[in-house]
N, C-alpha and C. Protein backbone atom coordinates (compact mmCIF):
# COMPACT_ATOMS: atom_id res chain seq x y z
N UNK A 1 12.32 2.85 -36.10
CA UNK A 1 12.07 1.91 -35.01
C UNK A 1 13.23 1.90 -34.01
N UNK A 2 14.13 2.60 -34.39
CA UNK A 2 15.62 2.51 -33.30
C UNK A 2 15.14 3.41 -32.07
N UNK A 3 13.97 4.29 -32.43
CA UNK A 3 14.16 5.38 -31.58
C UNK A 3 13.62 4.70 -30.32
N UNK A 4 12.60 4.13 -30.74
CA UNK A 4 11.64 3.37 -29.65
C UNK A 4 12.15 2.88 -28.18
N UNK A 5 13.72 2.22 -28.14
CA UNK A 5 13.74 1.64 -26.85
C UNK A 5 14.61 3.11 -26.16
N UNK A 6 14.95 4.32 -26.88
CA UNK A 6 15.53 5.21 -26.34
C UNK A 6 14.58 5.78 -25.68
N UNK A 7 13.30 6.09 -26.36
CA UNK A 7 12.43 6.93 -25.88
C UNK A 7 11.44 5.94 -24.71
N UNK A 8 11.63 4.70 -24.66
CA UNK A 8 11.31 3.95 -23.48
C UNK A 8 11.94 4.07 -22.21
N UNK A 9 13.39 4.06 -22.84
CA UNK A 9 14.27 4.07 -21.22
C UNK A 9 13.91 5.63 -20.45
N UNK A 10 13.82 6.44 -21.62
CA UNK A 10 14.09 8.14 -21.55
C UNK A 10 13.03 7.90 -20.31
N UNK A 11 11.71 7.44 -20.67
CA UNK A 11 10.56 7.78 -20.12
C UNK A 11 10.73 7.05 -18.54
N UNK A 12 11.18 6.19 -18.75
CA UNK A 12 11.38 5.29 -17.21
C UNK A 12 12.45 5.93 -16.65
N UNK A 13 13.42 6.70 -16.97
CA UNK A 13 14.35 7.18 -15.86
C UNK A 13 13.48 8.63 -15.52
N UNK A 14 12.65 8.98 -16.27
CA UNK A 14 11.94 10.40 -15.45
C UNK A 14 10.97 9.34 -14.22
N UNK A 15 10.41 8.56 -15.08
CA UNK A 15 9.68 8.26 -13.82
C UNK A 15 10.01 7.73 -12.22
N UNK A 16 11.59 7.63 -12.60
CA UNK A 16 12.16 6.80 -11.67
C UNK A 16 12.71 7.50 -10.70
N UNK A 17 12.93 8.71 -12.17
CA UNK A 17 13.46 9.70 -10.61
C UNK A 17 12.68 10.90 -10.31
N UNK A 18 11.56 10.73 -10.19
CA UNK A 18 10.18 11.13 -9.46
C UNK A 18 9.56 10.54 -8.70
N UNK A 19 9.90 9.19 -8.84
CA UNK A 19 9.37 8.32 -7.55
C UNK A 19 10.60 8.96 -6.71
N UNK A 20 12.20 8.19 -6.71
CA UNK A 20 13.00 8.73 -6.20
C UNK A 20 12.76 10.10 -5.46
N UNK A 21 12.55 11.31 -5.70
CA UNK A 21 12.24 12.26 -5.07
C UNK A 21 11.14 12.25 -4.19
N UNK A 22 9.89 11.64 -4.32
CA UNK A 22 8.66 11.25 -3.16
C UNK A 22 9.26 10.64 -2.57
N UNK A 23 10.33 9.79 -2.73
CA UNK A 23 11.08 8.87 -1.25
C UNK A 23 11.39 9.35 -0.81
N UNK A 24 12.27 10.52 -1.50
CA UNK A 24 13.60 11.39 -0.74
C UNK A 24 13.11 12.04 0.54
N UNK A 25 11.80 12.48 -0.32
CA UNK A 25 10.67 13.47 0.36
C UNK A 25 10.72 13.15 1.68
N UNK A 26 9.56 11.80 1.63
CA UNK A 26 9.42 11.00 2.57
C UNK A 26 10.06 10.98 3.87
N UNK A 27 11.11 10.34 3.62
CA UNK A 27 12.63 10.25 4.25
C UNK A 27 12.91 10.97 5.13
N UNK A 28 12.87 12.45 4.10
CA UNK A 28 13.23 13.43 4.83
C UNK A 28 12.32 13.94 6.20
N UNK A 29 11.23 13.57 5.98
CA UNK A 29 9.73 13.78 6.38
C UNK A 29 9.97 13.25 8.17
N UNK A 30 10.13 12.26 7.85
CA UNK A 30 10.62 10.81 8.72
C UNK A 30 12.01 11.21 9.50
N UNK A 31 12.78 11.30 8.96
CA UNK A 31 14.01 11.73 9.46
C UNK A 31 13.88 12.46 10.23
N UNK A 32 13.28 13.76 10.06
CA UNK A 32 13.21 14.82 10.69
C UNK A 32 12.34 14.60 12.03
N UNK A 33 11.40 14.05 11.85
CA UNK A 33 10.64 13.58 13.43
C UNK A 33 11.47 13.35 14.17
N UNK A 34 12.35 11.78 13.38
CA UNK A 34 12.93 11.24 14.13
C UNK A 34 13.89 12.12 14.90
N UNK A 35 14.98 13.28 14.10
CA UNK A 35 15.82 13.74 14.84
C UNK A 35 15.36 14.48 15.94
N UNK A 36 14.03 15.32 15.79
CA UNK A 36 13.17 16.27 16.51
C UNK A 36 12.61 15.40 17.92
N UNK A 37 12.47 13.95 17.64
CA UNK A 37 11.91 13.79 19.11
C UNK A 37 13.24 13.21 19.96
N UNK A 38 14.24 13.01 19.04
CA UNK A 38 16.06 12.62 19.66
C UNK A 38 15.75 13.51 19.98
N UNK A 39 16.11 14.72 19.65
CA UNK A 39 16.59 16.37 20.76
C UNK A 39 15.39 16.54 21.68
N UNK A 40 14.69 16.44 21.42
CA UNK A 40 13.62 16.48 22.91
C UNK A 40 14.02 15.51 24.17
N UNK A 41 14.72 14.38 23.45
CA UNK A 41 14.72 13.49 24.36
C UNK A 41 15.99 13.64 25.40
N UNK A 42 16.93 14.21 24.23
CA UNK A 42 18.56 14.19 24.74
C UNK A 42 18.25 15.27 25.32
N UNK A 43 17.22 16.79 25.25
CA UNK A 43 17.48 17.99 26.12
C UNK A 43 16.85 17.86 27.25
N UNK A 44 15.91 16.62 27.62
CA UNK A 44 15.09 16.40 28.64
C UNK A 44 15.99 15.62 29.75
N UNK A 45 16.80 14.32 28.75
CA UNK A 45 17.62 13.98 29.65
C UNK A 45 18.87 15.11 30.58
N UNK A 46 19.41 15.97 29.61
CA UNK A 46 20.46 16.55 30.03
C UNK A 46 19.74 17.44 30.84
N UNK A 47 18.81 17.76 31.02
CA UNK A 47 18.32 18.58 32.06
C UNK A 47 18.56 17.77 33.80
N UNK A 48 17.66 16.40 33.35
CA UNK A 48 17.77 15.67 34.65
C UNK A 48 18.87 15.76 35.70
């Protein structure tokens, strides 16, 4: 019965850091727009 809360936590830190990574994902997902429509914006201005 000792093993039980090891093999509980075991199981919740995989899951945790698999959610963790779909965020990361995410994030990154997001981020990247964001920086992509900054440089459109900053190369449109610096053109002006």
């Amino acid at each position: 019965m000792a093993l039980q809360p090891d093999y509980r936590r075991f199981v919740g830190e995989i899951v945790a850091i698999r959610n963790a990574k779909s965020i990361v994902r995410r994030l990154d997902r997001t981020a990247g727009t964001l920086v992509l429509s900054w440089l459109r914006s900053a190369s449109s201005a610096r053109r002006r």
